[in-house]
N, C-alpha and C. Protein backbone atom coordinates (compact mmCIF):
# COMPACT_ATOMS: atom_id res chain seq x y z
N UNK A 1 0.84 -1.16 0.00
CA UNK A 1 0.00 0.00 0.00
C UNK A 1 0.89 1.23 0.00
N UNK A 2 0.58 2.15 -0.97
CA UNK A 2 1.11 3.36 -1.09
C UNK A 2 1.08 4.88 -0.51
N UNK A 3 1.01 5.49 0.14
CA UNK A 3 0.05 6.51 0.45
C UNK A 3 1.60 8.33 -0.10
N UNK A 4 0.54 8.72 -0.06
CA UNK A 4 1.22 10.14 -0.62
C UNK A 4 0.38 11.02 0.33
N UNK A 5 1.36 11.58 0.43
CA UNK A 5 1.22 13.33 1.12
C UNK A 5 1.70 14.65 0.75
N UNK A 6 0.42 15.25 0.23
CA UNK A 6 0.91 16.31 -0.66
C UNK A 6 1.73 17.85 0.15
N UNK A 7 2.87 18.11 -0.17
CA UNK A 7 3.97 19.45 0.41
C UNK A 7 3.15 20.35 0.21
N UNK A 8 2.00 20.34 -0.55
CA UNK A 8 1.43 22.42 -0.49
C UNK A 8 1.27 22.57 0.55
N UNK A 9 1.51 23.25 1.11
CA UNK A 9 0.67 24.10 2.07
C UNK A 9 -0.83 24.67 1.86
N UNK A 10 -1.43 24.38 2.51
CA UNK A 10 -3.09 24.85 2.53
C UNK A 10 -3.14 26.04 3.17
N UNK A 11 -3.84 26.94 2.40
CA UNK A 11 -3.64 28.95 2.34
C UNK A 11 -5.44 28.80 2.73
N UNK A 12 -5.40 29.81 3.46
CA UNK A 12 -6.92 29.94 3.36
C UNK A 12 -6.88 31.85 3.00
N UNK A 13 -7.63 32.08 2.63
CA UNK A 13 -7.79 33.39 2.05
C UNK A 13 -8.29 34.27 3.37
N UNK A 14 -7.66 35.98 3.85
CA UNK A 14 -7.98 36.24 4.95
C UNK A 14 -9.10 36.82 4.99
N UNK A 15 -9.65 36.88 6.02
CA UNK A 15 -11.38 37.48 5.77
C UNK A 15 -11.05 39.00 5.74
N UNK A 16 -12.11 39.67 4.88
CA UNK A 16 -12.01 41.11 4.47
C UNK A 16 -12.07 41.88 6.09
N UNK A 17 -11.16 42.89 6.26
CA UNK A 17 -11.56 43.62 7.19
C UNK A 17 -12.62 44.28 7.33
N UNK A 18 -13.55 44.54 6.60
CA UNK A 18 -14.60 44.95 7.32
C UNK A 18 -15.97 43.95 7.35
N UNK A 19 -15.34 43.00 6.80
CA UNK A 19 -16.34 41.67 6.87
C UNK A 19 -16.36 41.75 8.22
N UNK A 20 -15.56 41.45 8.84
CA UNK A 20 -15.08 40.98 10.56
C UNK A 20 -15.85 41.72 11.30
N UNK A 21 -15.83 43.24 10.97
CA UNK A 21 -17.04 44.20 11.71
C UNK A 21 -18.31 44.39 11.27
N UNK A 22 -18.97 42.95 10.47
CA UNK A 22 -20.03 42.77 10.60
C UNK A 22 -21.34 43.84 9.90
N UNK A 23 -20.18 44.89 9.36
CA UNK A 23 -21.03 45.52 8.83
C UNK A 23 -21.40 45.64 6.96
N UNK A 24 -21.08 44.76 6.25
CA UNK A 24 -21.08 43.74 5.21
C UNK A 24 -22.15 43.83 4.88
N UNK A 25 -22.92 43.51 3.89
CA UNK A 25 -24.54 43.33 4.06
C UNK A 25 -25.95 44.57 3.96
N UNK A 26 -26.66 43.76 3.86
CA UNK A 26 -27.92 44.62 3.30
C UNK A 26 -28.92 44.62 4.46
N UNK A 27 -29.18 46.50 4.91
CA UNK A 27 -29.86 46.62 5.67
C UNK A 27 -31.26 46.91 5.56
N UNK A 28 -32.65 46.96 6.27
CA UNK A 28 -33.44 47.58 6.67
C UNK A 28 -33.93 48.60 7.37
N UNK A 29 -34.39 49.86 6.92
CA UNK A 29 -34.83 51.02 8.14
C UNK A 29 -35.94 50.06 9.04
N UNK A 30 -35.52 50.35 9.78
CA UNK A 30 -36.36 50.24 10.86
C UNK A 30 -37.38 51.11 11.98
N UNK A 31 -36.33 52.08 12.23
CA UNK A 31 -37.20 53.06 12.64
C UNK A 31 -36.14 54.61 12.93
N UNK A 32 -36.46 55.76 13.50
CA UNK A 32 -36.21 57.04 13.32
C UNK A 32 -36.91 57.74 14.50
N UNK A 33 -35.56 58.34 15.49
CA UNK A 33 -35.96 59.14 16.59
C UNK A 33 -35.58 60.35 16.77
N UNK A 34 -36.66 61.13 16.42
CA UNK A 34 -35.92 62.78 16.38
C UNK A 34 -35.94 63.88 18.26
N UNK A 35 -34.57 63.59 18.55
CA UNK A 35 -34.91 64.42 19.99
C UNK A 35 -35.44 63.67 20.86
N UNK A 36 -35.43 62.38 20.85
CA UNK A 36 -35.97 61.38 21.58
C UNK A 36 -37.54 60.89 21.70
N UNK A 37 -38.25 61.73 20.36
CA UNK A 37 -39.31 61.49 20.06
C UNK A 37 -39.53 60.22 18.68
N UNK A 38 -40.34 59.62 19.03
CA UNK A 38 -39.78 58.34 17.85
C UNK A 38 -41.25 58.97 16.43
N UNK A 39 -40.22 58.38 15.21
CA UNK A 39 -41.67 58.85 14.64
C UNK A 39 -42.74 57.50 14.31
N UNK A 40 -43.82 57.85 14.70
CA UNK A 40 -45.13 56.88 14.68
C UNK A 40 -45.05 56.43 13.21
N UNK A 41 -44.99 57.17 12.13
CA UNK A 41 -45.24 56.56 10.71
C UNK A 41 -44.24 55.30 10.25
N UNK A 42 -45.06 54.10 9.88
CA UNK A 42 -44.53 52.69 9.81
C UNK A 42 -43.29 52.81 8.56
N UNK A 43 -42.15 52.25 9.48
CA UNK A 43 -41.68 52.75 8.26
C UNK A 43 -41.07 51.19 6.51
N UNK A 44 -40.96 52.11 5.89
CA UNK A 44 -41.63 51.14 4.53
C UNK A 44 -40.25 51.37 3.31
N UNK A 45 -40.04 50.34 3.29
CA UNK A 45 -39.18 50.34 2.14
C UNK A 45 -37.47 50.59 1.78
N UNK A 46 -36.88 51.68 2.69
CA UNK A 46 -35.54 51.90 2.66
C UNK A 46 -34.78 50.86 2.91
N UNK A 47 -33.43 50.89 2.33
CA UNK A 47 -32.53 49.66 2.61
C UNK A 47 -31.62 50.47 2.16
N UNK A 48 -29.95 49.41 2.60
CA UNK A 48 -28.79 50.38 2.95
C UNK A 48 -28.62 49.27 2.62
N UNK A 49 -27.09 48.93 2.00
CA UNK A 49 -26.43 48.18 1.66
C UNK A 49 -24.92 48.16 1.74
N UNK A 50 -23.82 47.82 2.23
CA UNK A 50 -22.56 48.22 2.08
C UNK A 50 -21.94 46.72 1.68
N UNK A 51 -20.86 46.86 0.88
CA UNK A 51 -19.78 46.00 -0.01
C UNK A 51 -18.48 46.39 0.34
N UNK A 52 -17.60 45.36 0.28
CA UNK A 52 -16.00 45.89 0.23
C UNK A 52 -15.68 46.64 -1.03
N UNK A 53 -14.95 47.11 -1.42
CA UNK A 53 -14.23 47.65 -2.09
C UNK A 53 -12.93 46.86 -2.58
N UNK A 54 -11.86 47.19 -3.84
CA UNK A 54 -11.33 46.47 -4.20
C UNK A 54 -10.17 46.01 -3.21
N UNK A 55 -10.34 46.78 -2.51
CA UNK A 55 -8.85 46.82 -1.42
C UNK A 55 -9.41 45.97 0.03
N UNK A 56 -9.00 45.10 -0.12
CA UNK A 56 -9.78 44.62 1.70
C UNK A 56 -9.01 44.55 2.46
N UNK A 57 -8.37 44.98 2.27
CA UNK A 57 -7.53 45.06 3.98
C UNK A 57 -7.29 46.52 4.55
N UNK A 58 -8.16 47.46 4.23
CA UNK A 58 -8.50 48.66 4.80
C UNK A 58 -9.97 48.91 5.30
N UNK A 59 -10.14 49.76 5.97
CA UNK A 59 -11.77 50.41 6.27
C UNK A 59 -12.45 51.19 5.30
N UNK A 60 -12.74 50.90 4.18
CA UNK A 60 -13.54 51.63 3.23
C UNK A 60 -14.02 50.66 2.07
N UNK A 61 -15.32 51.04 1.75
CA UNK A 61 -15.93 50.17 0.73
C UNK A 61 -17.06 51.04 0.21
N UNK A 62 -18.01 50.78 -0.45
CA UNK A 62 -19.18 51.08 -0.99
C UNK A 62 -20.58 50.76 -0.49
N UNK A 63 -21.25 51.80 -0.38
CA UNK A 63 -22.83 51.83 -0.40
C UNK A 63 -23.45 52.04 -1.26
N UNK A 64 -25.09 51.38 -1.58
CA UNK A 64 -26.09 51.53 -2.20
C UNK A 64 -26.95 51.74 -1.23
N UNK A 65 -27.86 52.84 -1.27
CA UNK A 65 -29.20 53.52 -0.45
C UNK A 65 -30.13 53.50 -1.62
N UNK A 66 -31.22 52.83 -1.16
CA UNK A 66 -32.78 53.21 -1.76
C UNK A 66 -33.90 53.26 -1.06
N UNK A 67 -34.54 54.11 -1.53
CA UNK A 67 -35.55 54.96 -0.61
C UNK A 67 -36.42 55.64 -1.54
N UNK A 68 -37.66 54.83 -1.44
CA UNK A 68 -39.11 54.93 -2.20
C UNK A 68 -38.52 55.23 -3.63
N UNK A 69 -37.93 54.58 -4.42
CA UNK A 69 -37.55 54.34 -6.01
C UNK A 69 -36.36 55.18 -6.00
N UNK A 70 -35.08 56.00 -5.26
CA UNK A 70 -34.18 56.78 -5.45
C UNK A 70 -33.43 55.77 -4.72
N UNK A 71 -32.17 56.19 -5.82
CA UNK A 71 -30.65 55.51 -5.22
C UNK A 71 -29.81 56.30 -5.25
N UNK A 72 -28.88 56.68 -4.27
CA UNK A 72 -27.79 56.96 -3.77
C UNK A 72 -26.39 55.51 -3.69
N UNK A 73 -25.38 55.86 -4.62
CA UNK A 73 -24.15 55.35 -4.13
C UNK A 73 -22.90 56.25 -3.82
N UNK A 74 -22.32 55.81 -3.14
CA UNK A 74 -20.97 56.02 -2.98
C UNK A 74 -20.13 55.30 -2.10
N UNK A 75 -19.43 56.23 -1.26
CA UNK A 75 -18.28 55.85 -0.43
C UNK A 75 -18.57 55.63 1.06
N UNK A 76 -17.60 54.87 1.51
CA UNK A 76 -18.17 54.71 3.37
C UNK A 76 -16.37 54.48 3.69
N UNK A 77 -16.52 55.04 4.59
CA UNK A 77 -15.16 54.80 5.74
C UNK A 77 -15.60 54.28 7.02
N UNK A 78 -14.93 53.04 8.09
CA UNK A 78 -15.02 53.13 9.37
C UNK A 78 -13.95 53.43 10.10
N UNK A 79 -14.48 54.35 10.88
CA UNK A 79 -13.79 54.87 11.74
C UNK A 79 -13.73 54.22 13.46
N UNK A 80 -12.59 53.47 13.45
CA UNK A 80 -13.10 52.06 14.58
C UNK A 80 -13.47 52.73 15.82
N UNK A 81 -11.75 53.12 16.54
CA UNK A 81 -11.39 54.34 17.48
C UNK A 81 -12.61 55.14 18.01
N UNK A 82 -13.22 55.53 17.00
CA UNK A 82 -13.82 56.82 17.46
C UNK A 82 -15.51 56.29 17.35
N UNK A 83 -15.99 54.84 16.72
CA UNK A 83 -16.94 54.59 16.53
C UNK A 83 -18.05 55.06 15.38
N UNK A 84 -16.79 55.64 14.50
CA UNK A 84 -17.49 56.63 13.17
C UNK A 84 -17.96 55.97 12.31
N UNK A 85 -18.99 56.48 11.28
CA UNK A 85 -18.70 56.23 9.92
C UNK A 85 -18.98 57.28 8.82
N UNK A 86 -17.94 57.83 8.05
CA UNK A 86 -18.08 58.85 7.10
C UNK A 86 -18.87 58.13 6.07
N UNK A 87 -20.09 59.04 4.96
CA UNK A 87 -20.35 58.49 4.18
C UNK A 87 -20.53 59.67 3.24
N UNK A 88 -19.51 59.14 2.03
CA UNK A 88 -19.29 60.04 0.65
C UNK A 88 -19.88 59.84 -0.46
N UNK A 89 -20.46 61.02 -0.90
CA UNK A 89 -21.78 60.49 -2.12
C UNK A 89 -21.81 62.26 -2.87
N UNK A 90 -21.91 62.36 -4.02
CA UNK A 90 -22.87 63.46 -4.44
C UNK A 90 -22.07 64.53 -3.81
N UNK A 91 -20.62 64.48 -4.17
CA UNK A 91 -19.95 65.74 -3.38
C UNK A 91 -20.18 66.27 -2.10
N UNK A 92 -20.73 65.06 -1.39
CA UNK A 92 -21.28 65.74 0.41
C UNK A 92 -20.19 64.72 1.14
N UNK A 93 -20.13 64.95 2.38
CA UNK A 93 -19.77 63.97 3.59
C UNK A 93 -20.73 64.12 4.39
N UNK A 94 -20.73 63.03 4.87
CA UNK A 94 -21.96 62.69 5.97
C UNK A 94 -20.77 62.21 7.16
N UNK A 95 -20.73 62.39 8.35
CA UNK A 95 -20.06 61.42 9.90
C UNK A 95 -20.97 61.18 10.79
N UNK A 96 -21.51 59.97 11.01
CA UNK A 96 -21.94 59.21 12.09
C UNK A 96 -21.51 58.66 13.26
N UNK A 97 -22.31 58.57 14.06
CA UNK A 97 -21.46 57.42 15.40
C UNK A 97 -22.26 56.61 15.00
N UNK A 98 -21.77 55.76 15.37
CA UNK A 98 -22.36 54.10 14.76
C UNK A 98 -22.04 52.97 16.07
N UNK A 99 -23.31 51.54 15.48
CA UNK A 99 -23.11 50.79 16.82
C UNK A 99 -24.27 49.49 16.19
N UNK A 100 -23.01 48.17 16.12
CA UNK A 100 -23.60 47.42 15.46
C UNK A 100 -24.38 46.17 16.98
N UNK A 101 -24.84 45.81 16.80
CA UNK A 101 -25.68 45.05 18.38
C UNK A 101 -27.01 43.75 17.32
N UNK A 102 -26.74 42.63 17.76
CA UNK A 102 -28.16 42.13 17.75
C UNK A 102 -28.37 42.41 16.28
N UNK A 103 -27.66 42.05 15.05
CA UNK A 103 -28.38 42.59 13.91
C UNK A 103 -28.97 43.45 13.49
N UNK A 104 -28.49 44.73 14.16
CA UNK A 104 -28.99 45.89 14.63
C UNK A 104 -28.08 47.19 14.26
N UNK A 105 -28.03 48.06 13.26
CA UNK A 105 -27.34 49.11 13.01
C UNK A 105 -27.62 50.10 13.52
N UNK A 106 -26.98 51.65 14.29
CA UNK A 106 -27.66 52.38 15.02
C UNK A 106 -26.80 53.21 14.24
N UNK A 107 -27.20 54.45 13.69
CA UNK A 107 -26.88 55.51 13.62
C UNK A 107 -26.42 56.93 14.43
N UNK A 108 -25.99 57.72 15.04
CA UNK A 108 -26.52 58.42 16.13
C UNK A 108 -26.18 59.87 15.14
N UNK A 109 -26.49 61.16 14.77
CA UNK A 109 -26.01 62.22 13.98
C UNK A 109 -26.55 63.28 14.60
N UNK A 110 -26.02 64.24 14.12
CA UNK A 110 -26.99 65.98 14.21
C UNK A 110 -27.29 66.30 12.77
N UNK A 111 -28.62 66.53 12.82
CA UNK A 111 -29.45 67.12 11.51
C UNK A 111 -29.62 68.15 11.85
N UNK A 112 -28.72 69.18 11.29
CA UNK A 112 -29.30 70.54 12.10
C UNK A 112 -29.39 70.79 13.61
N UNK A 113 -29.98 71.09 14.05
CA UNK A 113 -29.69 70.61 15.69
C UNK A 113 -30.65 70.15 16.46
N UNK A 114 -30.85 68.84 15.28
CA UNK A 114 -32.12 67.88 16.05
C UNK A 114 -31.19 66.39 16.18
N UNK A 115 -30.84 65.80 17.36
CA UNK A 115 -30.66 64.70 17.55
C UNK A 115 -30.73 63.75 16.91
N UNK A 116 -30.44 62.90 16.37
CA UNK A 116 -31.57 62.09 15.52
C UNK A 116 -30.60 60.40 15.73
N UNK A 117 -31.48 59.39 15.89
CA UNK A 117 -31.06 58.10 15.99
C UNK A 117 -31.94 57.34 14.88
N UNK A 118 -31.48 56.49 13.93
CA UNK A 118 -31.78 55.24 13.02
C UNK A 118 -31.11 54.39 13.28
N UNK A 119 -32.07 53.47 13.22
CA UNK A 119 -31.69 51.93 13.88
C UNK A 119 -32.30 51.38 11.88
N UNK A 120 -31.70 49.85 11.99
CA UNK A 120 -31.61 49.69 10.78
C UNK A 120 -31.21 47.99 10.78
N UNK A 121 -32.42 46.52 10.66
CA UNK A 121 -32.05 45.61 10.75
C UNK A 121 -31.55 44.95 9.35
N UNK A 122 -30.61 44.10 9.79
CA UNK A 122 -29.74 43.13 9.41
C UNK A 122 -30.67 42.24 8.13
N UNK A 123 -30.60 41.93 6.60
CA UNK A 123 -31.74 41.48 6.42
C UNK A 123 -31.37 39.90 5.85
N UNK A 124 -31.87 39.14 5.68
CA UNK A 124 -31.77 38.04 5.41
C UNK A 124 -31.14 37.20 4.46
């Protein structure tokens, strides 16, 4: 009886850095709190989406936003440290605090100088 054992070495490919932070994937609005007032109207339809980018071993990749037939793409950075996330689109910047929990995306921002929290589930 013969047996062989092959010298490669077995490589496994490293997981994308921002795979690891879970934030990968296609979201759902869920809901919207302005000033700690939540708004009552059900909410319907928005989704958020983020992808790596060609480079994975940094914090930046791509978003798709749609919201009642309009799309928005561009750019996203995480900002670990500080709990950020910049999002670049349409010659604007957007910076968030962010907070991933439970399949659960939280936004925290200032709109003007109304508080505002979006939460945003994980979708299937």
């Amino acid at each position: 009886m013969l047996a062989f054992q092959s010298c490669e070495e077995q490589t496994t490919e490293p997981t994308p850095m921002l795979e690891s932070f879970g934030i990968i994937g296609e979201w759902s609005f869920e809901s919207r709190v302005v000033n700690g007032i939540s708004n009552l109207a059900a909410p319907c339809c928005a989704t958020l989406e983020f992808r790596d980018d060609a480079t994975t071993d940094d914090f930046f990749g791509e978003f798709i936003s749609n919201d009642s037939g309009s799309e928005t793409t561009g750019t996203f950075q995480l900002m670990l440290l500080m709990e950020r996330i910049t999002f670049s689109f349409n010659d604007r910047q957007l910076v968030y605090d962010y907070r991933i929990e439970d399949d659960r995306l939280t936004f925290d921002y200032l709109e003007d100088e109304d508080e505002v929290s979006e939460t945003w589930a994980r979708k299937n």
